[in-house]
N, C-alpha and C. Protein backbone atom coordinates (compact mmCIF):
# COMPACT_ATOMS: atom_id res chain seq x y z
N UNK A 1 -41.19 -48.35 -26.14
CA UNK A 1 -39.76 -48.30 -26.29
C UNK A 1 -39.10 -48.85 -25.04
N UNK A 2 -37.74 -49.33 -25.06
CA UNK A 2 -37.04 -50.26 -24.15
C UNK A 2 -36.00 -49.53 -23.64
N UNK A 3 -36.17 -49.23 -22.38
CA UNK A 3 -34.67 -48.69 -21.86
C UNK A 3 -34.05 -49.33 -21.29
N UNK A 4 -32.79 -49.29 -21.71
CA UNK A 4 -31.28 -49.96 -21.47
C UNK A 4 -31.30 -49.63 -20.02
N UNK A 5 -31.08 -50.85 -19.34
CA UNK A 5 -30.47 -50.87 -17.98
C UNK A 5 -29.53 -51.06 -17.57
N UNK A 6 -28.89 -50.02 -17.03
CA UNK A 6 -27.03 -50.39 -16.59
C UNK A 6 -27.26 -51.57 -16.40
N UNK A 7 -25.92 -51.77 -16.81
CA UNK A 7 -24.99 -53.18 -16.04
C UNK A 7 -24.58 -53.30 -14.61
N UNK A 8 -24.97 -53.90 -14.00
CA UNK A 8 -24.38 -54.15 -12.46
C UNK A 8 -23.29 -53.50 -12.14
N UNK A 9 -22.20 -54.19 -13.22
CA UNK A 9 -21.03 -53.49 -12.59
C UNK A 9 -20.85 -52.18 -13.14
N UNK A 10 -21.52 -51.61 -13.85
CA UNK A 10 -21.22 -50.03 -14.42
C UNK A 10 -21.84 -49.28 -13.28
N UNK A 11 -22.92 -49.69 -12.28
CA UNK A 11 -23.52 -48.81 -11.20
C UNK A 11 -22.29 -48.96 -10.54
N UNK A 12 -22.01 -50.48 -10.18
CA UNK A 12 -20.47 -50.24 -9.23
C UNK A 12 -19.94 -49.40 -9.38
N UNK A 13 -19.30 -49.02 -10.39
CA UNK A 13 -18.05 -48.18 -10.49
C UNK A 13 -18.23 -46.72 -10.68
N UNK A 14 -19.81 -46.27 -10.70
CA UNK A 14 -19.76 -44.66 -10.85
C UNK A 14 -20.36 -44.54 -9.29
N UNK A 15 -20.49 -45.87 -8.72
CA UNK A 15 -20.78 -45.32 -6.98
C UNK A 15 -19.56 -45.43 -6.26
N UNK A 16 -18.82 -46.21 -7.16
CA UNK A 16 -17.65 -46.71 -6.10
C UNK A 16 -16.56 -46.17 -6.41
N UNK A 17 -15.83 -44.72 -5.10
CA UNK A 17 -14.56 -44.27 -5.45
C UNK A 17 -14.10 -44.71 -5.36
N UNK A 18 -13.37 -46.12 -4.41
CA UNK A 18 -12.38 -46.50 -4.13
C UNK A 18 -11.48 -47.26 -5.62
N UNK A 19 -10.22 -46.94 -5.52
CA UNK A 19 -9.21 -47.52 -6.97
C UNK A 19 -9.18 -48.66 -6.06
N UNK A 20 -9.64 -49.42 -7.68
CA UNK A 20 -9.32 -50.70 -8.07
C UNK A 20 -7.97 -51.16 -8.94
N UNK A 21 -7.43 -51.97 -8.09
CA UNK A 21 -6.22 -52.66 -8.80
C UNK A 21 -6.52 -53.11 -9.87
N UNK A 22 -5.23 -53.00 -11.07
CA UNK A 22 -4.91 -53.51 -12.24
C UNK A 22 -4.55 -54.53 -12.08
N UNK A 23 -5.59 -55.48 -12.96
CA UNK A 23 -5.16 -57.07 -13.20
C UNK A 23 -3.48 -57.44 -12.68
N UNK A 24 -2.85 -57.84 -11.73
CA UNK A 24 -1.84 -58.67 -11.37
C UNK A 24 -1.19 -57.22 -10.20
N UNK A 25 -2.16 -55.77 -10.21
CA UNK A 25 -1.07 -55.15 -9.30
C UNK A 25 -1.91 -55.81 -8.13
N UNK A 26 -0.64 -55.43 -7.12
CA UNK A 26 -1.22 -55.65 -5.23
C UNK A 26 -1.65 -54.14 -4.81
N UNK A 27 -2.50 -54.37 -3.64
CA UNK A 27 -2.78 -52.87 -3.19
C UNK A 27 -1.25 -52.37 -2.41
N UNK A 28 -0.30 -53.22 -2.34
CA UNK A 28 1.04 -52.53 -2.18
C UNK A 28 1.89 -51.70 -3.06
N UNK A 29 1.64 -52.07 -4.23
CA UNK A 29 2.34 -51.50 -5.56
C UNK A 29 1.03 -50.66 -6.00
N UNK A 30 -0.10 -49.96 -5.37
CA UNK A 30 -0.72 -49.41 -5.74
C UNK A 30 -0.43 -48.07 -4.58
N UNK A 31 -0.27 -48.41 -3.53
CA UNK A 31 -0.04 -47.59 -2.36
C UNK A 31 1.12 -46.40 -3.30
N UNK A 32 2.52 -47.72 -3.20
CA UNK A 32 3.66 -46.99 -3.80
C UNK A 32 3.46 -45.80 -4.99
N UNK A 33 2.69 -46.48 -5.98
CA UNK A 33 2.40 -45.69 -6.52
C UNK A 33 1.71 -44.04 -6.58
N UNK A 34 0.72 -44.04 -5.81
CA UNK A 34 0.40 -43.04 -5.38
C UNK A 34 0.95 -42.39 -4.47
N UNK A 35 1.44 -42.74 -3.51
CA UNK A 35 3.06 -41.97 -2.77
C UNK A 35 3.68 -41.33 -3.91
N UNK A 36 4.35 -42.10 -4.60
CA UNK A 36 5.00 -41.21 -5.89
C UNK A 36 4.64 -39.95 -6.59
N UNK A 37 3.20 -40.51 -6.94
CA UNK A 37 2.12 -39.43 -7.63
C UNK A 37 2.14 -37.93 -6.29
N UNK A 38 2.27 -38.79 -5.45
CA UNK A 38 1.85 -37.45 -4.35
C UNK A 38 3.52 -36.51 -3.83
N UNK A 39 4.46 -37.21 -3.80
CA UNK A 39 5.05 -36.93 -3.86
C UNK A 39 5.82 -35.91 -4.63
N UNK A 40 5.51 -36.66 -6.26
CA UNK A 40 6.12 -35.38 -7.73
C UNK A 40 5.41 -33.88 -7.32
N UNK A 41 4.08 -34.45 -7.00
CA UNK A 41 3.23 -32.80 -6.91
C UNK A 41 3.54 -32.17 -5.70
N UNK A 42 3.70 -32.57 -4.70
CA UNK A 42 4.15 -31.83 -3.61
C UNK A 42 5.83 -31.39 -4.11
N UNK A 43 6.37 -31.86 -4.60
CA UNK A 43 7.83 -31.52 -5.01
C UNK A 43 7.38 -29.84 -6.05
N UNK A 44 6.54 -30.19 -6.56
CA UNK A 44 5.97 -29.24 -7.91
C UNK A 44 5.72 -28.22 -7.20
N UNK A 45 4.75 -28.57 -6.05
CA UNK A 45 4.21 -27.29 -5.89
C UNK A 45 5.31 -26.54 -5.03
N UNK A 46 6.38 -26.91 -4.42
CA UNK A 46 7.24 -26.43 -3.56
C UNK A 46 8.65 -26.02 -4.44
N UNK A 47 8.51 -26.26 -5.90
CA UNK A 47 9.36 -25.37 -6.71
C UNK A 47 9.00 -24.13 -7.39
N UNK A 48 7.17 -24.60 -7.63
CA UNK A 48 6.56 -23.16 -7.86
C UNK A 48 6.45 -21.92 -7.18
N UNK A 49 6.40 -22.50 -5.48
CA UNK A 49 6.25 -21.46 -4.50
C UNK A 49 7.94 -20.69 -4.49
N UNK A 50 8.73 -21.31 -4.57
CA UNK A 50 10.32 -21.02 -4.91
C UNK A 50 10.38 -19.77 -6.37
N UNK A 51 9.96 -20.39 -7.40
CA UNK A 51 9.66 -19.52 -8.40
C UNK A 51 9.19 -18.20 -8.38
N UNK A 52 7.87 -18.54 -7.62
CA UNK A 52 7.14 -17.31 -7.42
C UNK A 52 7.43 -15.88 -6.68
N UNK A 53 8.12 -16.13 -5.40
CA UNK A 53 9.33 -15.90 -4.63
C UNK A 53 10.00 -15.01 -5.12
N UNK A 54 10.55 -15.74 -6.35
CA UNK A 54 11.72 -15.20 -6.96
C UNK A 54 11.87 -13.68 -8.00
N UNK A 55 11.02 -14.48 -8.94
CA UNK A 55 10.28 -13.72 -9.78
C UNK A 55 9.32 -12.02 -8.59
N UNK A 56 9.06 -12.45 -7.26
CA UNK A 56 8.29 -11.46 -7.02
C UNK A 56 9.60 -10.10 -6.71
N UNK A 57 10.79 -10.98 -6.06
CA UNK A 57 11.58 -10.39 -5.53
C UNK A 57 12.55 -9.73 -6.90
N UNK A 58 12.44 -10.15 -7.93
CA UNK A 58 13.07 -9.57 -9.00
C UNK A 58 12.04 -8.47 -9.86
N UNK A 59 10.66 -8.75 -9.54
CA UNK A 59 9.84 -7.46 -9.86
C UNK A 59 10.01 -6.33 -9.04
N UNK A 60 10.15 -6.72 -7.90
CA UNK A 60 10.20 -5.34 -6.59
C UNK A 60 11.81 -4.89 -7.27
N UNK A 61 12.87 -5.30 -7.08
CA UNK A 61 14.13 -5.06 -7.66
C UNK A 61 14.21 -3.71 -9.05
N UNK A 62 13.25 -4.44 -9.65
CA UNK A 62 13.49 -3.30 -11.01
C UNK A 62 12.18 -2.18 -11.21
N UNK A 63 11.52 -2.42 -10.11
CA UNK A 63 10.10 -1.65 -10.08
C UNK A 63 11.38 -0.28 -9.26
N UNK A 64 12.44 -0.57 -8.29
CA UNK A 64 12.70 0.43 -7.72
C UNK A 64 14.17 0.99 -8.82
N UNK A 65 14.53 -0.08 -9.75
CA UNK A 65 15.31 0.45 -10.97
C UNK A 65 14.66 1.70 -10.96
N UNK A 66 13.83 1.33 -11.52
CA UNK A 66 12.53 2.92 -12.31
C UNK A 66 12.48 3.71 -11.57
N UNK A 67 12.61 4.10 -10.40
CA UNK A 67 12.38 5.04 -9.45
C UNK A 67 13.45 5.37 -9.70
N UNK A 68 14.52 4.85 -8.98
CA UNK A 68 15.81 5.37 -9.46
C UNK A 68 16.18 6.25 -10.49
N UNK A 69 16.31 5.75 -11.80
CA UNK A 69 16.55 5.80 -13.26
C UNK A 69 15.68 7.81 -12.99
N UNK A 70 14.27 7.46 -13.03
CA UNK A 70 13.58 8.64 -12.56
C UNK A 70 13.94 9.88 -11.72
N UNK A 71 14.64 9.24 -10.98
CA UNK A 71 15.23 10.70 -9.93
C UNK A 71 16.57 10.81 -10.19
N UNK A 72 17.52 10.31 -11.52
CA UNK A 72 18.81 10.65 -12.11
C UNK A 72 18.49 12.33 -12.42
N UNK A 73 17.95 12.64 -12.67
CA UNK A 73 17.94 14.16 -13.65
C UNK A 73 18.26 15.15 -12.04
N UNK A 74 17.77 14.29 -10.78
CA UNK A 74 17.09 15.28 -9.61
C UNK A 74 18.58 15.46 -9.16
N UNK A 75 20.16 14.63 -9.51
CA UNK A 75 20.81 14.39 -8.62
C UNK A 75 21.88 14.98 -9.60
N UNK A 76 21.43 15.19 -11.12
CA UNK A 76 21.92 16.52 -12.21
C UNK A 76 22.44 17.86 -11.71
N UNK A 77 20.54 17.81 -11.14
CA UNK A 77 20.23 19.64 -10.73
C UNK A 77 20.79 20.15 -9.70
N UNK A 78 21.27 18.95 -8.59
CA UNK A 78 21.72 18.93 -7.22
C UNK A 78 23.44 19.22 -7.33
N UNK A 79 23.63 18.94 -8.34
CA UNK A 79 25.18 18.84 -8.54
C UNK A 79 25.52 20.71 -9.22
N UNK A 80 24.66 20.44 -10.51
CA UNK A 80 24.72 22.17 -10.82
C UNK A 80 24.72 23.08 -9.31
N UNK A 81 23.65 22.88 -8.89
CA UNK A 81 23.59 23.66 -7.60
C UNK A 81 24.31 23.93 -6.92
N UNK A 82 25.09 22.87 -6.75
CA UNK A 82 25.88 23.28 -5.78
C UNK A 82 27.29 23.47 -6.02
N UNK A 83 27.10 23.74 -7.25
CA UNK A 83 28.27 24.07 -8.31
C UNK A 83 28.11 25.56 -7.95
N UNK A 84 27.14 26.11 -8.13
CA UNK A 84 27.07 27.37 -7.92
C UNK A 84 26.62 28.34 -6.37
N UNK A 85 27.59 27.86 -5.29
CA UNK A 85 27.29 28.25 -4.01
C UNK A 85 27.64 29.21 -3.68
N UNK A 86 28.67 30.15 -4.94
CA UNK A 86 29.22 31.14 -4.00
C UNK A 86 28.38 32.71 -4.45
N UNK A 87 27.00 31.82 -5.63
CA UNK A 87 26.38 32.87 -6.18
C UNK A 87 25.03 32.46 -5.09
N UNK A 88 24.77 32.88 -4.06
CA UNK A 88 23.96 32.85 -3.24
C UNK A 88 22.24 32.74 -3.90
N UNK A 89 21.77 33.88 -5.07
CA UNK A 89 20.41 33.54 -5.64
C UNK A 89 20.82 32.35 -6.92
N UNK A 90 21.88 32.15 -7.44
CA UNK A 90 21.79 30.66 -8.36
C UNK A 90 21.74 29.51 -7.42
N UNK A 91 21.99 29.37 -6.27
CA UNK A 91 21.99 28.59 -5.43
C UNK A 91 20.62 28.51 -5.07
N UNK A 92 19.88 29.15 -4.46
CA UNK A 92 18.51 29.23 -4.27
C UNK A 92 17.78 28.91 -5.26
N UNK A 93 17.81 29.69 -6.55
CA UNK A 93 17.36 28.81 -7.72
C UNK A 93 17.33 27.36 -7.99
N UNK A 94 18.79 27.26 -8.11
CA UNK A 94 19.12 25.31 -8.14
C UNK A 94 18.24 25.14 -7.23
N UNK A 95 17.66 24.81 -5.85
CA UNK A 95 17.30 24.00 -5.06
C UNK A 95 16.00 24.54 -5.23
N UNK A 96 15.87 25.31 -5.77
CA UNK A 96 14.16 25.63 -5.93
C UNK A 96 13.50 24.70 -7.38
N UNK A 97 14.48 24.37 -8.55
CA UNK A 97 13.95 23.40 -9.02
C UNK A 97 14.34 22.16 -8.92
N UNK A 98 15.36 21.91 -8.36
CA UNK A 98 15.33 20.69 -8.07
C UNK A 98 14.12 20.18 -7.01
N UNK A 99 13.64 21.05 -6.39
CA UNK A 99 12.16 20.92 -5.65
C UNK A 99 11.46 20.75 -6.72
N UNK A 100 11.18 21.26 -7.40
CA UNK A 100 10.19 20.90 -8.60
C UNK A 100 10.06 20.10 -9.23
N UNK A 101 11.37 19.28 -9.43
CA UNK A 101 11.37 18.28 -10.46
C UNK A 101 11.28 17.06 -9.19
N UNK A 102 11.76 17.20 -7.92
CA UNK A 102 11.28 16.22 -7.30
C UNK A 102 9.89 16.02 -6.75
N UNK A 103 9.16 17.14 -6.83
CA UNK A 103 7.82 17.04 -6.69
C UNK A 103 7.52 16.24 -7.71
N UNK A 104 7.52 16.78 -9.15
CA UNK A 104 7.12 16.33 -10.32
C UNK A 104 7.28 14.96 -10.38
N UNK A 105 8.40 14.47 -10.17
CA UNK A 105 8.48 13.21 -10.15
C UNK A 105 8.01 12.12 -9.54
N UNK A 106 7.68 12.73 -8.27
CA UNK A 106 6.77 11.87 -7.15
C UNK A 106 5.42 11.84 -7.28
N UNK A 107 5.28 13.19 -8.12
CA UNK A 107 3.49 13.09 -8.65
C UNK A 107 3.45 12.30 -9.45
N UNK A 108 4.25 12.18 -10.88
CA UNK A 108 4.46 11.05 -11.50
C UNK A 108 4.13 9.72 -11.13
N UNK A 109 4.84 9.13 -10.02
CA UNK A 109 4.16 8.26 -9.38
C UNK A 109 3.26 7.79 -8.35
N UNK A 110 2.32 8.93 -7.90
CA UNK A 110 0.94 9.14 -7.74
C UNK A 110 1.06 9.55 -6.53
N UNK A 111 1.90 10.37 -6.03
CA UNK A 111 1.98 11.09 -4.95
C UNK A 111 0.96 12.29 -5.18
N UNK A 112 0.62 12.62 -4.19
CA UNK A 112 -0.40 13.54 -3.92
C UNK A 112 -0.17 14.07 -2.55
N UNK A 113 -0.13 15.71 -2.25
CA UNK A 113 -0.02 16.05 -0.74
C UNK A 113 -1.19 15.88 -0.57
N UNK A 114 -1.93 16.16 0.53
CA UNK A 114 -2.77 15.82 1.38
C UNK A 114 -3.27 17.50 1.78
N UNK A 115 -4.53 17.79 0.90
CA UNK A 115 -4.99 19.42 1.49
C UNK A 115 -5.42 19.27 3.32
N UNK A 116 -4.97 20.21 3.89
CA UNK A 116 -5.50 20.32 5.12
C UNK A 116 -6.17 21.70 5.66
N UNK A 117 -5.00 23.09 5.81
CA UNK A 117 -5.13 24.31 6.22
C UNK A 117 -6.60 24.86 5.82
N UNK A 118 -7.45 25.14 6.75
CA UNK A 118 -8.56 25.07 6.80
C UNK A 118 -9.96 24.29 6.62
N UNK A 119 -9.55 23.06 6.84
CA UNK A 119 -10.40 22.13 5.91
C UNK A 119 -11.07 22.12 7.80
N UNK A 120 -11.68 20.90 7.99
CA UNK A 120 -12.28 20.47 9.04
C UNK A 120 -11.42 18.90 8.86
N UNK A 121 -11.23 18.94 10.68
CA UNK A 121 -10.28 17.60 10.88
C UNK A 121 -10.65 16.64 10.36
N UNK A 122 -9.88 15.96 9.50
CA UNK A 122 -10.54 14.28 9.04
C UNK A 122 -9.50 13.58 10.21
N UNK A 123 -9.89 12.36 10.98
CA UNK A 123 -8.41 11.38 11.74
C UNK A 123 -8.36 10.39 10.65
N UNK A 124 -8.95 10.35 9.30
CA UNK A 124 -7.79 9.59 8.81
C UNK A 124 -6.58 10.43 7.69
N UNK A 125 -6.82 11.47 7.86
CA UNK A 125 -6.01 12.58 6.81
C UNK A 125 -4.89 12.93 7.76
N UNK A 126 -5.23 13.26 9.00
CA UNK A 126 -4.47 14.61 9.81
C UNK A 126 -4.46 13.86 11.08
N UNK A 127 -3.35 14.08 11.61
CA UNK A 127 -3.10 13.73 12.86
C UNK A 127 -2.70 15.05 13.87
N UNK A 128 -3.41 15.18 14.99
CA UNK A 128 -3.96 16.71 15.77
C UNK A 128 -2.21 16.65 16.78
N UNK A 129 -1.67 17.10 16.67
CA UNK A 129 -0.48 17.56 17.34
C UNK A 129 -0.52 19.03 18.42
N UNK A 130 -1.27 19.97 18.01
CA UNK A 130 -2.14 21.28 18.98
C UNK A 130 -3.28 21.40 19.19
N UNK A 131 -3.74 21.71 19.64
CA UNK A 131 -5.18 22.46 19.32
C UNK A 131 -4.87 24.16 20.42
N UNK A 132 -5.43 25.15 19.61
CA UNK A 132 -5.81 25.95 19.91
C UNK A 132 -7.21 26.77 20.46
N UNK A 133 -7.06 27.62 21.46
CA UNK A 133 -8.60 28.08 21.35
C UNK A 133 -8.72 28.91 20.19
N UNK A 134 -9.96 29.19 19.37
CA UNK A 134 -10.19 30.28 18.49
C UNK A 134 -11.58 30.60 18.13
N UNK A 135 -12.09 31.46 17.80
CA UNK A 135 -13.37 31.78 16.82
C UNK A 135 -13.96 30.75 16.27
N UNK A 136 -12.99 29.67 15.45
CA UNK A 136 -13.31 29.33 14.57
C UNK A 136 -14.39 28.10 14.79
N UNK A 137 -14.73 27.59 13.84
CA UNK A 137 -15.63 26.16 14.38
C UNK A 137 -14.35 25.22 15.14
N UNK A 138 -15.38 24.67 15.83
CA UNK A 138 -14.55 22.95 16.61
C UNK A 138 -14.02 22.39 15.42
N UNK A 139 -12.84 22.06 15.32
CA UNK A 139 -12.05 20.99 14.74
C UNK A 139 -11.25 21.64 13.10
N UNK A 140 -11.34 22.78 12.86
CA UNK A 140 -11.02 23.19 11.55
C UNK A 140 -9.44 22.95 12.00
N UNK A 141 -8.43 22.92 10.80
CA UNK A 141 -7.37 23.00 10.66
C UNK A 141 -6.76 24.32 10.54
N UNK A 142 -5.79 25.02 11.87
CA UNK A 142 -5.38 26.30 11.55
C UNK A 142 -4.01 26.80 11.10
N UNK A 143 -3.29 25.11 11.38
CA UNK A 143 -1.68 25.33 10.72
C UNK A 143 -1.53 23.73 10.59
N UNK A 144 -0.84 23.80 9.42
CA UNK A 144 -0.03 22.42 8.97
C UNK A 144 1.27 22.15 9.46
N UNK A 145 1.73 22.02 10.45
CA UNK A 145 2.95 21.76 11.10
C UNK A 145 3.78 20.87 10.20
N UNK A 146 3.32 19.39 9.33
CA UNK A 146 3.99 19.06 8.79
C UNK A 146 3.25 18.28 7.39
N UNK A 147 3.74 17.96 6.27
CA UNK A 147 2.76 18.00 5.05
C UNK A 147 2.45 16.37 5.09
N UNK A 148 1.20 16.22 4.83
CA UNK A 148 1.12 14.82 4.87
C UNK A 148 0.71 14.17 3.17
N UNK A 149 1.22 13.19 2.75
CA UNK A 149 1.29 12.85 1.55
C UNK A 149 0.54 11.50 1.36
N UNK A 150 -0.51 11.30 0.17
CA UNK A 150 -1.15 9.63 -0.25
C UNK A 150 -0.53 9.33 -1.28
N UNK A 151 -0.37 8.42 -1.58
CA UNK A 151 0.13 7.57 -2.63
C UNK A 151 -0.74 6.72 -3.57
N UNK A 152 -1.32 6.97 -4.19
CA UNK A 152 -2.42 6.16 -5.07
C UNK A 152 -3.64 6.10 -4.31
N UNK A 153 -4.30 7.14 -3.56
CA UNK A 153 -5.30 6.89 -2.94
C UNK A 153 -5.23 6.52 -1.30
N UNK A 154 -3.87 5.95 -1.20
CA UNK A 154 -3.98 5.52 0.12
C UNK A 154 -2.67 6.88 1.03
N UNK A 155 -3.03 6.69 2.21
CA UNK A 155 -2.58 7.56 3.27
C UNK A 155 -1.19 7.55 2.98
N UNK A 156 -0.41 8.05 2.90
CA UNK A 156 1.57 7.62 3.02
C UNK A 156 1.61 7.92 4.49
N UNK A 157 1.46 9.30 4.10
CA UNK A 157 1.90 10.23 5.79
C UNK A 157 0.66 10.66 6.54
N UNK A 158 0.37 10.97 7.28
CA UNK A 158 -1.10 11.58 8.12
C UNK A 158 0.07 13.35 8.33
N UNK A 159 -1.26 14.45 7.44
CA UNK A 159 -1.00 15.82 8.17
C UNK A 159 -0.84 16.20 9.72
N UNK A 160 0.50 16.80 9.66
CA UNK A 160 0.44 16.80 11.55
C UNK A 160 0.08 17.87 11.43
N UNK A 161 -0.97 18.91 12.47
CA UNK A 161 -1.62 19.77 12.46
C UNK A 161 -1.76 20.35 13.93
N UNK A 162 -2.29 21.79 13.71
CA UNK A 162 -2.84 22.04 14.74
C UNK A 162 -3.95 22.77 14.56
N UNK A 163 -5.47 22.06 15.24
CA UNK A 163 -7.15 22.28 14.68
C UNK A 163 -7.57 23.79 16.06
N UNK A 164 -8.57 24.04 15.40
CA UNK A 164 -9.11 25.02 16.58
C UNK A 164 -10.13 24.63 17.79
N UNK A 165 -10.48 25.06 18.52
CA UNK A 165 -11.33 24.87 19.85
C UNK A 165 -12.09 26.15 19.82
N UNK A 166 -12.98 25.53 20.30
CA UNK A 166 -14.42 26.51 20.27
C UNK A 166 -14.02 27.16 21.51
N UNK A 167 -13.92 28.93 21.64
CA UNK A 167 -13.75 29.28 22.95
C UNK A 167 -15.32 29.95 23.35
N UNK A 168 -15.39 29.03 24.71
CA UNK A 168 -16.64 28.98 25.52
C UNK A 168 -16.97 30.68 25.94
N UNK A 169 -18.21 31.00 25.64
CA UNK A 169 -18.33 32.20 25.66
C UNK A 169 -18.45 32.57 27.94
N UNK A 170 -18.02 33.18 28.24
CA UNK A 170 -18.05 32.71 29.41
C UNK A 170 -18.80 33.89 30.14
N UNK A 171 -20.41 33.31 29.92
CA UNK A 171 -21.41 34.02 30.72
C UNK A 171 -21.54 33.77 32.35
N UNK A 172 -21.24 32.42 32.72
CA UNK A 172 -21.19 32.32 34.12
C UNK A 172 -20.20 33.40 34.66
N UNK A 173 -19.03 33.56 34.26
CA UNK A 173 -18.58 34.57 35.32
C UNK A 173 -18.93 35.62 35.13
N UNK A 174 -19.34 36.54 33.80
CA UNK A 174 -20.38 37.60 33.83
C UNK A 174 -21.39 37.83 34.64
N UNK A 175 -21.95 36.98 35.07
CA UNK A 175 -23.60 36.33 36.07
C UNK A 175 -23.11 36.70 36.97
N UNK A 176 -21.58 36.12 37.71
CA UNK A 176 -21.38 36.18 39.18
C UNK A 176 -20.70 37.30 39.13
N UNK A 177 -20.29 38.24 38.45
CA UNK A 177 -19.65 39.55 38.76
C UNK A 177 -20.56 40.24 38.80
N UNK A 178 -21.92 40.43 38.52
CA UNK A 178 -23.30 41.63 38.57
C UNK A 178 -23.63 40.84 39.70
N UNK A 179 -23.74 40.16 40.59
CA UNK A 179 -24.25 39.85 41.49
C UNK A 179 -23.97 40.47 43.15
């Protein structure tokens, strides 16, 4: 059997990148041309990046609609409340659920406090603001000074805290007082 052997010029042209002019163009009107070509797309891509921009800044816009819209009911309960100030426990009430419903709502969107009070120090949970001496093991958490909150997994706030210290049992000066 006989195998077909390229044509000369068919090897040319699958070795050879360089563009070849069209019968009667110059490599001047070929230049131009591709300037043009390069040009439309650089124009393209610098209306898409404009677009994109836009569109991102009009998602963030109505992503915080929803938040909003969401904490209407919280600014309901806030108003009852304080409708009722001169009844000292309806007052306490009001702001005790309007705590609730603003918790609720922030859990809603994946708020989570942050357990600490007795745990053992994490530094990426809790940030150490005291330490005390105590009994307890090195590094446990013995007060939450302030609540620290994650948001979908990630850190919002770091727990400000204050952890315990191991108090050193202090046999050396026992030693030197029998002496």
């Amino acid at each position: 059997m006989e195998q077909k052997q390229p044509k000369e010029d068919e090897k040319q042209d699958k070795n050879n990148t360089e563009v070849k002019p069209k019968k009667g163009e110059t490599e001047k009107e070929i230049i131009t041309e591709l300037t043009g070509i390069l040009q439309r797309l650089q124009a393209e891509f610098e209306n898409y990046k404009k677009r994109i921009d836009r569109e991102n800044a009009e998602f963030v816009k109505y992503a915080k609609a929803e938040l909003v819209y969401k904490l209407l009911p919280l600014l309901d309960t806030f108003e009852i409340a304080l409708k009722n100030t001169s009844d000292k426990e309806k007052f306490v009430k009001g702001i005790e659920i309007v705590y609730a419903q603003l918790f609720s709502t922030l859990e809603s969107e994946g708020l989570k406090p942050i357990e600490a009070l007795g745990k053992k120090f994490d530094p990426y949970l809790h940030e150490v603001m005291l330490k005390e001496k105590s009994d307890k093991e090195d590094g446990v958490v013995l007060e939450e000074l302030q609540k620290g909150y994650m948001l979908n997994g990630r850190v919002l706030r770091h727990s400000k805290v204050k952890i315990s210290e191991k108090e050193e049992k202090s046999t050396i000066k026992n030693d030197s007082n029998n002496k």
